[in-house]
PDB file of N, CA and C in Angstrom:
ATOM      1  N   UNK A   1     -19.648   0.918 -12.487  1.00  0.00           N
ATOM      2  CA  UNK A   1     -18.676   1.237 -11.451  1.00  0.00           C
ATOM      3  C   UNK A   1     -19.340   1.466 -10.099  1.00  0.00           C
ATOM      4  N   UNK A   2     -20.278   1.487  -9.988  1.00  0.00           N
ATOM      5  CA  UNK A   2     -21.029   1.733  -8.686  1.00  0.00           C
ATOM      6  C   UNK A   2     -22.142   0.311  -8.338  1.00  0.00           C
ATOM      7  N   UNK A   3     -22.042  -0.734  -8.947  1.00  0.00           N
ATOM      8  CA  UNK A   3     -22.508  -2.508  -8.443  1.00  0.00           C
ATOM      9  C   UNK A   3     -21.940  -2.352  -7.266  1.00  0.00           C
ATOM     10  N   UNK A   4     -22.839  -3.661  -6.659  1.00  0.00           N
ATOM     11  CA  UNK A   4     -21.967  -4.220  -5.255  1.00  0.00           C
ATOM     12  C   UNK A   4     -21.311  -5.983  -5.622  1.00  0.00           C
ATOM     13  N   UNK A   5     -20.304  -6.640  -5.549  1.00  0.00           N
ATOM     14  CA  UNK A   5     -19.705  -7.765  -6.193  1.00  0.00           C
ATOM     15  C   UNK A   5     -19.437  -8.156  -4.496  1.00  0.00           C
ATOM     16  N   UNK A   6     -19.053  -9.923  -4.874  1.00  0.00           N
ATOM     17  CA  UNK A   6     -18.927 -10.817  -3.550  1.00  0.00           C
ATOM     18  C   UNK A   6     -18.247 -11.418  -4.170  1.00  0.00           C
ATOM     19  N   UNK A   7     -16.769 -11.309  -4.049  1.00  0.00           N
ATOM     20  CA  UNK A   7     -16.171 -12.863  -4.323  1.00  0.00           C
ATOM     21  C   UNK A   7     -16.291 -14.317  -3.811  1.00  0.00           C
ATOM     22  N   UNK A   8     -16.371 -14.970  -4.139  1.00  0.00           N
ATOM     23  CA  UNK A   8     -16.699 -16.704  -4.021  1.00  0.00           C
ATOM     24  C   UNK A   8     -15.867 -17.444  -4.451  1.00  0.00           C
ATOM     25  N   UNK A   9     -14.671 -16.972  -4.714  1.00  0.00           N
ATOM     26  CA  UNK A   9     -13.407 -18.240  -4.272  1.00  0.00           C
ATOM     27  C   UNK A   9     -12.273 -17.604  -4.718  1.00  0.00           C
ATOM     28  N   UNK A  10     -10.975 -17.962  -4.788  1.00  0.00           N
ATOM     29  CA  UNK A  10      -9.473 -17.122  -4.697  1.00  0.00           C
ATOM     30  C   UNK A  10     -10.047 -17.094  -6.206  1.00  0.00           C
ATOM     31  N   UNK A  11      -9.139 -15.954  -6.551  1.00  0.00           N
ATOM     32  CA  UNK A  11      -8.713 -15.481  -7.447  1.00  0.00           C
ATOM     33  C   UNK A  11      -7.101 -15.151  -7.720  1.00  0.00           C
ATOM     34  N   UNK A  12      -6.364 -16.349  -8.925  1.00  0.00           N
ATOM     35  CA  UNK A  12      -5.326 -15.958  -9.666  1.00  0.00           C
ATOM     36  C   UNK A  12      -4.813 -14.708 -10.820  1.00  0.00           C
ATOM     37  N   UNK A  13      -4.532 -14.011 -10.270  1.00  0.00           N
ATOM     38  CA  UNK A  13      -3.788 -12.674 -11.766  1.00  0.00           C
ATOM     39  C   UNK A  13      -2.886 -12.880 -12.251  1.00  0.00           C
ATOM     40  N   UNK A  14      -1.970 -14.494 -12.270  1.00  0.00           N
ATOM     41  CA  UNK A  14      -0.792 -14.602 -12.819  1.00  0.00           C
ATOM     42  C   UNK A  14      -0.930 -14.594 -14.453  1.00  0.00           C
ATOM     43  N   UNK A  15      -2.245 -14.446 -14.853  1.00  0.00           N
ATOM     44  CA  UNK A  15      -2.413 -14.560 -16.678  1.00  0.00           C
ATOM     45  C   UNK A  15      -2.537 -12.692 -16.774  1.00  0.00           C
ATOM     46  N   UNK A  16      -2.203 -11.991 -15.574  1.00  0.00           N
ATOM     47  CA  UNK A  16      -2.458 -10.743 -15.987  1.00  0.00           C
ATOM     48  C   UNK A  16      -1.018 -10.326 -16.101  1.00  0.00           C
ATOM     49  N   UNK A  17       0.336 -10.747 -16.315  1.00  0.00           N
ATOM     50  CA  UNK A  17       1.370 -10.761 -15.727  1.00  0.00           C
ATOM     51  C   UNK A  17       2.257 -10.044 -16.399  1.00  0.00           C
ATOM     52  N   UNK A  18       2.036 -10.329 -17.727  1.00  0.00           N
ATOM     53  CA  UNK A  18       3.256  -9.522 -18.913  1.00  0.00           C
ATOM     54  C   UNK A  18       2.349  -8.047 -19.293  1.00  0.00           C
ATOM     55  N   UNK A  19       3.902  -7.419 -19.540  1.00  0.00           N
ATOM     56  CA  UNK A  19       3.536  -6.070 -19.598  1.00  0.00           C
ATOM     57  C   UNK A  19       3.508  -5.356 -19.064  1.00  0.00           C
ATOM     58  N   UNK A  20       2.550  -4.357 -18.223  1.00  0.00           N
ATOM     59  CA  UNK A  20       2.318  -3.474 -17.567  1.00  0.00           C
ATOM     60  C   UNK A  20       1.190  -4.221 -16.105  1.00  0.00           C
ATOM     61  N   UNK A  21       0.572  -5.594 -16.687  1.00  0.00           N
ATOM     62  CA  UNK A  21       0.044  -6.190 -15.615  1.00  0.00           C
ATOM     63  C   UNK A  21      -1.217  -5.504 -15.724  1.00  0.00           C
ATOM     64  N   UNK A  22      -1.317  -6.162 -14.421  1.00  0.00           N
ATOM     65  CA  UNK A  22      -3.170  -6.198 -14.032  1.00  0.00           C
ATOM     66  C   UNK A  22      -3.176  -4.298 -14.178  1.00  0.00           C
ATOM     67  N   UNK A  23      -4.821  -4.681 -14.814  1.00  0.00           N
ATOM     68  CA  UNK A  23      -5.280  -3.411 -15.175  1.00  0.00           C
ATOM     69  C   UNK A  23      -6.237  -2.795 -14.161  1.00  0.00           C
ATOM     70  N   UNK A  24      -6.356  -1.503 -13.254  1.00  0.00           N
ATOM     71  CA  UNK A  24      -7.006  -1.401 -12.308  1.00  0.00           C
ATOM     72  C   UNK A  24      -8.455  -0.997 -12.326  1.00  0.00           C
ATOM     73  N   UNK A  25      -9.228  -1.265 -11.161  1.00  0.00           N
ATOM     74  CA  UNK A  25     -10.629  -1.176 -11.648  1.00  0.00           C
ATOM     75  C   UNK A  25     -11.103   0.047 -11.243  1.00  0.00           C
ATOM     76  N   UNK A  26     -11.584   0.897 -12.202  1.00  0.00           N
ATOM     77  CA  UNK A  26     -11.697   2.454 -11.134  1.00  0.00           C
ATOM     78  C   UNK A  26     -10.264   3.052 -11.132  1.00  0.00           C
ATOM     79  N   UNK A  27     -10.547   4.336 -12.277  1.00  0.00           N
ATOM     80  CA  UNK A  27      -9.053   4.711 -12.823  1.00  0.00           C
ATOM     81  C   UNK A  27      -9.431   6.672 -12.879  1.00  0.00           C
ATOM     82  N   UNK A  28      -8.233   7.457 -12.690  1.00  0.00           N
ATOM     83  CA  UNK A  28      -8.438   8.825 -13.795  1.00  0.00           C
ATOM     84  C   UNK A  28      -7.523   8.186 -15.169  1.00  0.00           C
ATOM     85  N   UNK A  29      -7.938   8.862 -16.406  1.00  0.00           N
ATOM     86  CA  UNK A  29      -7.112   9.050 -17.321  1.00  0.00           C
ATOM     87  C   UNK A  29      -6.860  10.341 -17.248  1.00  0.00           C
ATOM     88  N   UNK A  30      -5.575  10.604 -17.538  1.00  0.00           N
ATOM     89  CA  UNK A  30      -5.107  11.973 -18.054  1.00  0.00           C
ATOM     90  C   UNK A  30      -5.029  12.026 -19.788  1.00  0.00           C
ATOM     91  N   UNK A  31      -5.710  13.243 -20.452  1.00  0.00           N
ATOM     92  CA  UNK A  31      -5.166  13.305 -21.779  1.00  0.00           C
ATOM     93  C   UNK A  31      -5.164  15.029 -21.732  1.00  0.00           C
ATOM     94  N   UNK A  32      -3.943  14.986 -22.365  1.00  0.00           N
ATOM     95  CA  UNK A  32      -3.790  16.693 -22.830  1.00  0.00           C
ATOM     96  C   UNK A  32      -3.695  17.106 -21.674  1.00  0.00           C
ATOM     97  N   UNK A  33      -2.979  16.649 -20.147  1.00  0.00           N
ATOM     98  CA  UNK A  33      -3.164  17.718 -18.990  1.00  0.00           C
ATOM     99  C   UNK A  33      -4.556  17.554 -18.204  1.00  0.00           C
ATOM    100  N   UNK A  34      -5.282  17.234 -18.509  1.00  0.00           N
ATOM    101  CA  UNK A  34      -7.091  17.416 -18.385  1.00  0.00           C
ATOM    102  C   UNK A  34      -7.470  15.519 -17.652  1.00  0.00           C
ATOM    103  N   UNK A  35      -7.938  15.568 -15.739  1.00  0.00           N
ATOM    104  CA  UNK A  35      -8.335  14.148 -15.622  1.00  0.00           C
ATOM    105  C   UNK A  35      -9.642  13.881 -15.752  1.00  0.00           C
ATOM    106  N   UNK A  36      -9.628  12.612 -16.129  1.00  0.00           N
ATOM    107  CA  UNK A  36     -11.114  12.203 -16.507  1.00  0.00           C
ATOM    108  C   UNK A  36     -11.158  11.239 -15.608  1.00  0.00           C
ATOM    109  N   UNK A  37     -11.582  11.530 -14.412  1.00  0.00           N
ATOM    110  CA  UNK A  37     -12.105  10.510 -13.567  1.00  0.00           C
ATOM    111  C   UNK A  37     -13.036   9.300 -13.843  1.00  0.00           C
ATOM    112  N   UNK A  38     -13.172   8.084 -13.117  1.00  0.00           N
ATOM    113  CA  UNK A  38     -13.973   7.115 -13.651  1.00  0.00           C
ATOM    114  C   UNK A  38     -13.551   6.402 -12.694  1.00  0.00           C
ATOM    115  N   UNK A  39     -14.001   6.688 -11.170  1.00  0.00           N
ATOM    116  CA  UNK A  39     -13.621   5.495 -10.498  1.00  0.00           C
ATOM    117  C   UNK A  39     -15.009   5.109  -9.774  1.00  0.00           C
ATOM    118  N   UNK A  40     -14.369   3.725  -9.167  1.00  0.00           N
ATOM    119  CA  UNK A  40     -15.605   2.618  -8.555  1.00  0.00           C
ATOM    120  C   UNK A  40     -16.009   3.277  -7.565  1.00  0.00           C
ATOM    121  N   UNK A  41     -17.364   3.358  -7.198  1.00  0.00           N
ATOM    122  CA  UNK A  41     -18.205   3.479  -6.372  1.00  0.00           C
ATOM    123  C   UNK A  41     -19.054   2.702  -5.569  1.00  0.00           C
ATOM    124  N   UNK A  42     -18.338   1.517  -5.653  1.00  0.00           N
ATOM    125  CA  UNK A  42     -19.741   0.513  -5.419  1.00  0.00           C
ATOM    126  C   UNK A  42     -19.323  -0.616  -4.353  1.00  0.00           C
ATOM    127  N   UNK A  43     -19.267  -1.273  -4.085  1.00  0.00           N
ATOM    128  CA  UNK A  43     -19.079  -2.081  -2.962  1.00  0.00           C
ATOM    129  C   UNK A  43     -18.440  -3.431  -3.341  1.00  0.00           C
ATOM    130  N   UNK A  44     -17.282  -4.033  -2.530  1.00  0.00           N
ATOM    131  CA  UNK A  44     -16.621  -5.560  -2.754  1.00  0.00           C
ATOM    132  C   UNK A  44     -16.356  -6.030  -1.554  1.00  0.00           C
ATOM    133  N   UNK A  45     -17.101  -6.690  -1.581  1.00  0.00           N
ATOM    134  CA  UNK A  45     -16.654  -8.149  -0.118  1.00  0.00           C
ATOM    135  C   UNK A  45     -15.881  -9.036  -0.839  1.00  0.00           C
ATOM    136  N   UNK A  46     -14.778  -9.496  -0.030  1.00  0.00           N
ATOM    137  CA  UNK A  46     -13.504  -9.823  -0.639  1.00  0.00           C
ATOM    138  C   UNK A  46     -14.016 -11.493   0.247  1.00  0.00           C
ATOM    139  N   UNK A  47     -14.939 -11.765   0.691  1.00  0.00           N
ATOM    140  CA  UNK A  47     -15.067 -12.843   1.594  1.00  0.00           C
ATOM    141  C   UNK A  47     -14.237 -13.529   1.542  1.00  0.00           C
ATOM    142  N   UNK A  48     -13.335 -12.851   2.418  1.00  0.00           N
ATOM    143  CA  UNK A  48     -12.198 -13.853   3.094  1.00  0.00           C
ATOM    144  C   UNK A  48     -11.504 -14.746   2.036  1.00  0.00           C
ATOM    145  N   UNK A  49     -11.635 -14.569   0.578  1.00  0.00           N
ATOM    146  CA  UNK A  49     -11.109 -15.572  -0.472  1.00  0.00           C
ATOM    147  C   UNK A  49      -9.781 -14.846  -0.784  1.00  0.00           C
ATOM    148  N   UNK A  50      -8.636 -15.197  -1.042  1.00  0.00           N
ATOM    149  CA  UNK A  50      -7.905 -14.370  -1.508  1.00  0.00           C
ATOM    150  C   UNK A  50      -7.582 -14.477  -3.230  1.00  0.00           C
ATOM    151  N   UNK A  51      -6.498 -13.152  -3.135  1.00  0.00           N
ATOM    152  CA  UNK A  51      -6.643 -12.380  -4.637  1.00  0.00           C
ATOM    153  C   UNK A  51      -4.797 -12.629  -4.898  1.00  0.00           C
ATOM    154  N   UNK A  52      -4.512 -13.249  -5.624  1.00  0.00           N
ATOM    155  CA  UNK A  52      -2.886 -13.667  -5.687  1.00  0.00           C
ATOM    156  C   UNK A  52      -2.257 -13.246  -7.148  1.00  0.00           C
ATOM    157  N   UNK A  53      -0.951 -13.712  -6.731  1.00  0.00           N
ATOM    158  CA  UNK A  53       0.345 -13.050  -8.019  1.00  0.00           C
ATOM    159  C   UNK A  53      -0.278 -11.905  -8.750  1.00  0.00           C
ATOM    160  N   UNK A  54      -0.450 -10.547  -8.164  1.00  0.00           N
ATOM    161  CA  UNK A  54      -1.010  -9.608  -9.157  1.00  0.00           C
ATOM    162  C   UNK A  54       0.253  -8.379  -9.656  1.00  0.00           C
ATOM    163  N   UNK A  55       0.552  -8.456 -10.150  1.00  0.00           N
ATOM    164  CA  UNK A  55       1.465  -8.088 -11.011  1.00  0.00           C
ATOM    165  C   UNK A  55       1.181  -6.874 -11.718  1.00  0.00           C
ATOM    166  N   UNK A  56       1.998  -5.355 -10.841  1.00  0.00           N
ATOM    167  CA  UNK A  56       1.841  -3.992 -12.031  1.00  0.00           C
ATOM    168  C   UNK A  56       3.028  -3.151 -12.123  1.00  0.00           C
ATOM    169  N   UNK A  57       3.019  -2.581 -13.187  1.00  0.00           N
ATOM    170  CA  UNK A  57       4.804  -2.258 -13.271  1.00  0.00           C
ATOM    171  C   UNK A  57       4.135  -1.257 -14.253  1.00  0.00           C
ATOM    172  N   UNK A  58       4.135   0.349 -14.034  1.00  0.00           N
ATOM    173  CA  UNK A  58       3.866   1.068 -15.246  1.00  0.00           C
ATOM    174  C   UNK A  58       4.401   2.248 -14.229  1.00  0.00           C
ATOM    175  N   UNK A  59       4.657   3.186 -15.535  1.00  0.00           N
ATOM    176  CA  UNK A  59       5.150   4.574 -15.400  1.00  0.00           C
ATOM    177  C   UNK A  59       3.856   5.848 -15.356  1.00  0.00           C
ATOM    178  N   UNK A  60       2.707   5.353 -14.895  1.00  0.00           N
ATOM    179  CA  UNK A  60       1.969   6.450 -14.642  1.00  0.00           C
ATOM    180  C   UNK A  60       1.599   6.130 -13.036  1.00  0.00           C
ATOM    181  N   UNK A  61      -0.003   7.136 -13.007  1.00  0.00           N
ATOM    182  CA  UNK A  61      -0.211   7.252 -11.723  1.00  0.00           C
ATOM    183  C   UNK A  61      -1.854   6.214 -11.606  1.00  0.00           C
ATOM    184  N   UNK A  62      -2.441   5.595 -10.256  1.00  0.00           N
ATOM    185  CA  UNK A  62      -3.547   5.405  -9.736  1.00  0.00           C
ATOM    186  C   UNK A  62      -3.843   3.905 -10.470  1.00  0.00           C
ATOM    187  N   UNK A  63      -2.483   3.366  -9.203  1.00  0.00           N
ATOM    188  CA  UNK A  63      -3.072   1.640  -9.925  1.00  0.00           C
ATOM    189  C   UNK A  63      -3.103   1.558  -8.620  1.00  0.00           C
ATOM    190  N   UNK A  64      -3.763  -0.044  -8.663  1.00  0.00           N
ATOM    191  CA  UNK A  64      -3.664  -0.767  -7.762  1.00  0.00           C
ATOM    192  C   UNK A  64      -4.556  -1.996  -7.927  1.00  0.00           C
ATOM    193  N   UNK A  65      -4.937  -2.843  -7.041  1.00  0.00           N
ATOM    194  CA  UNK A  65      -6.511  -3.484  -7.747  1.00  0.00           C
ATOM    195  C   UNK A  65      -7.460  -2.594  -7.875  1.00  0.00           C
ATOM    196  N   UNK A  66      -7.822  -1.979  -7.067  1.00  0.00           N
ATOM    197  CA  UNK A  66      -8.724  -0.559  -7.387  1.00  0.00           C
ATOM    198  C   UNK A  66      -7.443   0.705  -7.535  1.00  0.00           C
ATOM    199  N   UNK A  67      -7.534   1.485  -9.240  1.00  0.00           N
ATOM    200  CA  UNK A  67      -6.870   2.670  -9.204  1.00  0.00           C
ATOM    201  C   UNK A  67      -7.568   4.095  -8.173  1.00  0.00           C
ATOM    202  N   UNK A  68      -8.675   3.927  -8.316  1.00  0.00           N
ATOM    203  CA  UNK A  68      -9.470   5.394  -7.728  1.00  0.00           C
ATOM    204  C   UNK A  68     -10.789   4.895  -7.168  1.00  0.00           C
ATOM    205  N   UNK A  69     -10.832   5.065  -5.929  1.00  0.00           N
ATOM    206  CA  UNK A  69     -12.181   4.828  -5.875  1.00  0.00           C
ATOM    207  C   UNK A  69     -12.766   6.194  -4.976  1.00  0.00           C
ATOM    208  N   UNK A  70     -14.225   6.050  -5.183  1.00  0.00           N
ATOM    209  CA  UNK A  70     -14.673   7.042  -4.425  1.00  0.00           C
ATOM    210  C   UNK A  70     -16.074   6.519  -3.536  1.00  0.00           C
ATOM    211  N   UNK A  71     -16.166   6.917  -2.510  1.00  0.00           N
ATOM    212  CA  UNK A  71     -17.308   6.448  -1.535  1.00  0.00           C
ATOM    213  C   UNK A  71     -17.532   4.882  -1.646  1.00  0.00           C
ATOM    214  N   UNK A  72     -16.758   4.363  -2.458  1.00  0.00           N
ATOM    215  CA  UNK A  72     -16.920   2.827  -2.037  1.00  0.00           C
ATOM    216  C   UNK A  72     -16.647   2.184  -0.695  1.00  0.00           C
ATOM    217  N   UNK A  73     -17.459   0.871  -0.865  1.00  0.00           N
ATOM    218  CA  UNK A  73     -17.049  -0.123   0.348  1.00  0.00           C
ATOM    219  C   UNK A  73     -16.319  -1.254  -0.028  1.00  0.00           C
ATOM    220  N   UNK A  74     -15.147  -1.610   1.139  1.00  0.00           N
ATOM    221  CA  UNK A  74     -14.113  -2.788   0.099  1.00  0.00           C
ATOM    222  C   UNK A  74     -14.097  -3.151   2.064  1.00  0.00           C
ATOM    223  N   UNK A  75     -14.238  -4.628   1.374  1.00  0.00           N
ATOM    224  CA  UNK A  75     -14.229  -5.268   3.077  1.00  0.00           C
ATOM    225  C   UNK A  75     -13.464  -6.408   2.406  1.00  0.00           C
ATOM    226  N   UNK A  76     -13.152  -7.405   3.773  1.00  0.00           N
ATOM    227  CA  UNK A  76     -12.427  -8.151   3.512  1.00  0.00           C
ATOM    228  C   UNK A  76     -12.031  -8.996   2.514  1.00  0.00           C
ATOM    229  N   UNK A  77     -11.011  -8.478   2.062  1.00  0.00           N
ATOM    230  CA  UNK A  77     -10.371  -8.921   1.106  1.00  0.00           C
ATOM    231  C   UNK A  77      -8.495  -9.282   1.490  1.00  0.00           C
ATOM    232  N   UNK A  78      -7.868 -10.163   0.531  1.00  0.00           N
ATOM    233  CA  UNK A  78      -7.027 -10.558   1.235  1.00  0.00           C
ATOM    234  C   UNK A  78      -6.149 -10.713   0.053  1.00  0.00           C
ATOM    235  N   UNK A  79      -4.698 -10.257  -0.149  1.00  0.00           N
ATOM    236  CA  UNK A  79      -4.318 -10.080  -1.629  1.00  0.00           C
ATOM    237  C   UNK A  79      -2.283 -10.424  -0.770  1.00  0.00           C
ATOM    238  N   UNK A  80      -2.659 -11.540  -1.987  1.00  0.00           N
ATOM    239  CA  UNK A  80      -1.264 -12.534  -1.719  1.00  0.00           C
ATOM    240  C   UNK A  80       0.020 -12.559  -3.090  1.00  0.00           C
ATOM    241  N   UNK A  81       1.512 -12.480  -2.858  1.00  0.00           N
ATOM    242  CA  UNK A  81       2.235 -12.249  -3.767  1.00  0.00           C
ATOM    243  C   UNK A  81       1.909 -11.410  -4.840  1.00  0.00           C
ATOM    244  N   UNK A  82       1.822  -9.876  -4.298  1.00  0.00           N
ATOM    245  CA  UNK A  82       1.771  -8.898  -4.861  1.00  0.00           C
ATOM    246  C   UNK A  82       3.044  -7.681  -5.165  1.00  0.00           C
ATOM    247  N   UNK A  83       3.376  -7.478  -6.754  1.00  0.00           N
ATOM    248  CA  UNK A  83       4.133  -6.236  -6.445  1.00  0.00           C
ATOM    249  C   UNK A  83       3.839  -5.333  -7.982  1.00  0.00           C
ATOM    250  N   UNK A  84       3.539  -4.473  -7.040  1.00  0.00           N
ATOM    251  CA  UNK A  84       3.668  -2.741  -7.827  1.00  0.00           C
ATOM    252  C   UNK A  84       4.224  -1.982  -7.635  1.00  0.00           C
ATOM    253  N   UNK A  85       4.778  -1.630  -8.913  1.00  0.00           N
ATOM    254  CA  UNK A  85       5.477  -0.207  -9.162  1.00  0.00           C
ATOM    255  C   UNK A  85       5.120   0.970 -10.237  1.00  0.00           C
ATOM    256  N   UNK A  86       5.156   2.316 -10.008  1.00  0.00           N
ATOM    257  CA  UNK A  86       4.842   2.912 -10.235  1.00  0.00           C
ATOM    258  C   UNK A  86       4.777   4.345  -9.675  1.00  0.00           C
ATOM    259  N   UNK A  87       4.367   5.459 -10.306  1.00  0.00           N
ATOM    260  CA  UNK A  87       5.196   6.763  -9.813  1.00  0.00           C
ATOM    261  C   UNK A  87       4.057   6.925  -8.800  1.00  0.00           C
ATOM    262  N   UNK A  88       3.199   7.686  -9.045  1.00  0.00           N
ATOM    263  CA  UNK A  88       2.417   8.100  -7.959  1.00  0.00           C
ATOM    264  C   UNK A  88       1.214   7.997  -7.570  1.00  0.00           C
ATOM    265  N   UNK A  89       0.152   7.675  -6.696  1.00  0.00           N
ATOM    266  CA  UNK A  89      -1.101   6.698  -6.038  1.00  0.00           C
ATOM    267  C   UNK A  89      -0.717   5.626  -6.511  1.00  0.00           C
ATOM    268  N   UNK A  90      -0.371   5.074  -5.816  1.00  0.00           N
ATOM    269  CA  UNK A  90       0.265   3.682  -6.102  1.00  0.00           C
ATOM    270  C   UNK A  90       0.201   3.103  -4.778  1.00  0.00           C
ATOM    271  N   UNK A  91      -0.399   1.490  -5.256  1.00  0.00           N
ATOM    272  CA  UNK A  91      -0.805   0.841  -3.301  1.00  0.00           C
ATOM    273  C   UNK A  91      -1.528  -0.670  -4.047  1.00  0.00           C
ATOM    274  N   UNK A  92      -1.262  -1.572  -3.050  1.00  0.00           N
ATOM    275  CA  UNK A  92      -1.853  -2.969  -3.902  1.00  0.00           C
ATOM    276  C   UNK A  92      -3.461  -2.891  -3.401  1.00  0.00           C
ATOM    277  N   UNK A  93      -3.754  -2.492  -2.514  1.00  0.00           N
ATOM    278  CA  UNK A  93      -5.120  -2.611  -2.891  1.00  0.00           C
ATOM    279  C   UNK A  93      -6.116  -1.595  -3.610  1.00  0.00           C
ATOM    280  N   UNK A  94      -5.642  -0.377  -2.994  1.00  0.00           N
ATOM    281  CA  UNK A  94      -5.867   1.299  -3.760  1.00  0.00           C
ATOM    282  C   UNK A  94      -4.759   2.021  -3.973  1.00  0.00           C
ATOM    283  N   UNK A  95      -4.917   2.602  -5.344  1.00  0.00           N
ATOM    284  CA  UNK A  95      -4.074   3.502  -6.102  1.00  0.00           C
ATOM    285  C   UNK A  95      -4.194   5.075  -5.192  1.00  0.00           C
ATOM    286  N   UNK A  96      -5.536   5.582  -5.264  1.00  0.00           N
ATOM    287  CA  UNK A  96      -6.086   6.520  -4.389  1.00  0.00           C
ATOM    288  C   UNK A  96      -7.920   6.470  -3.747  1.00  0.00           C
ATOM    289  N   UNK A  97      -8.094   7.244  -2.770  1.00  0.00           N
ATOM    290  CA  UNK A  97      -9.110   7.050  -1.957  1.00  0.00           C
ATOM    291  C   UNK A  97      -9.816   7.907  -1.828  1.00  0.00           C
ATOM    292  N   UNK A  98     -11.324   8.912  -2.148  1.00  0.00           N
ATOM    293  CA  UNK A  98     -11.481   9.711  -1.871  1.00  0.00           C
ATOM    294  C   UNK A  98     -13.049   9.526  -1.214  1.00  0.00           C
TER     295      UNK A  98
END
């Protein structure tokens, strides 16, 4: 969770589509009341490629393409026919930011 990644050409999520959808990278779980943090730290250049049909529909909290991140770097990136829903940190590129 703390790599640095470069995308190098669009990226499709329409095979992430049924269900609850794309799964986010850099998440808390909650169990029993109690969060267990586990988010990305690490760096994504989105080089200018874009990120399409990403698809999330769930009844908890901290999606997005990134659910949680912390002290990361996220540069250009570019995210096309997107929709999420969901109760709370909820955002298509970050769920939450710290």
């Amino acid at each position: 969770m703390s790599a640095s990644f470069k995308q190098v050409a669009d990226i499709d999520l329409s095979s992430y589509s049924s269900g609850e959808g794309w799964a986010p990278i850099g998440e808390i779980n909650v169990r029993n009341n109690t969060q267990y943090p586990n988010p990305f730290k690490g760096s994504y250049d989105g080089g200018g490629y874009a990120i399409s049909n990403m698809n999330i529909k769930v009844e908890r909290a901290w999606f997005g393409l990134f659910g949680y991140v912390n002290q990361a770097t996220l540069s250009d990136i570019h995210l096309k026919n997107v929709f999420v829903e969901g109760t709370i940190y909820i955002g298509g590129l970050i769920g939450q930011a710290d």
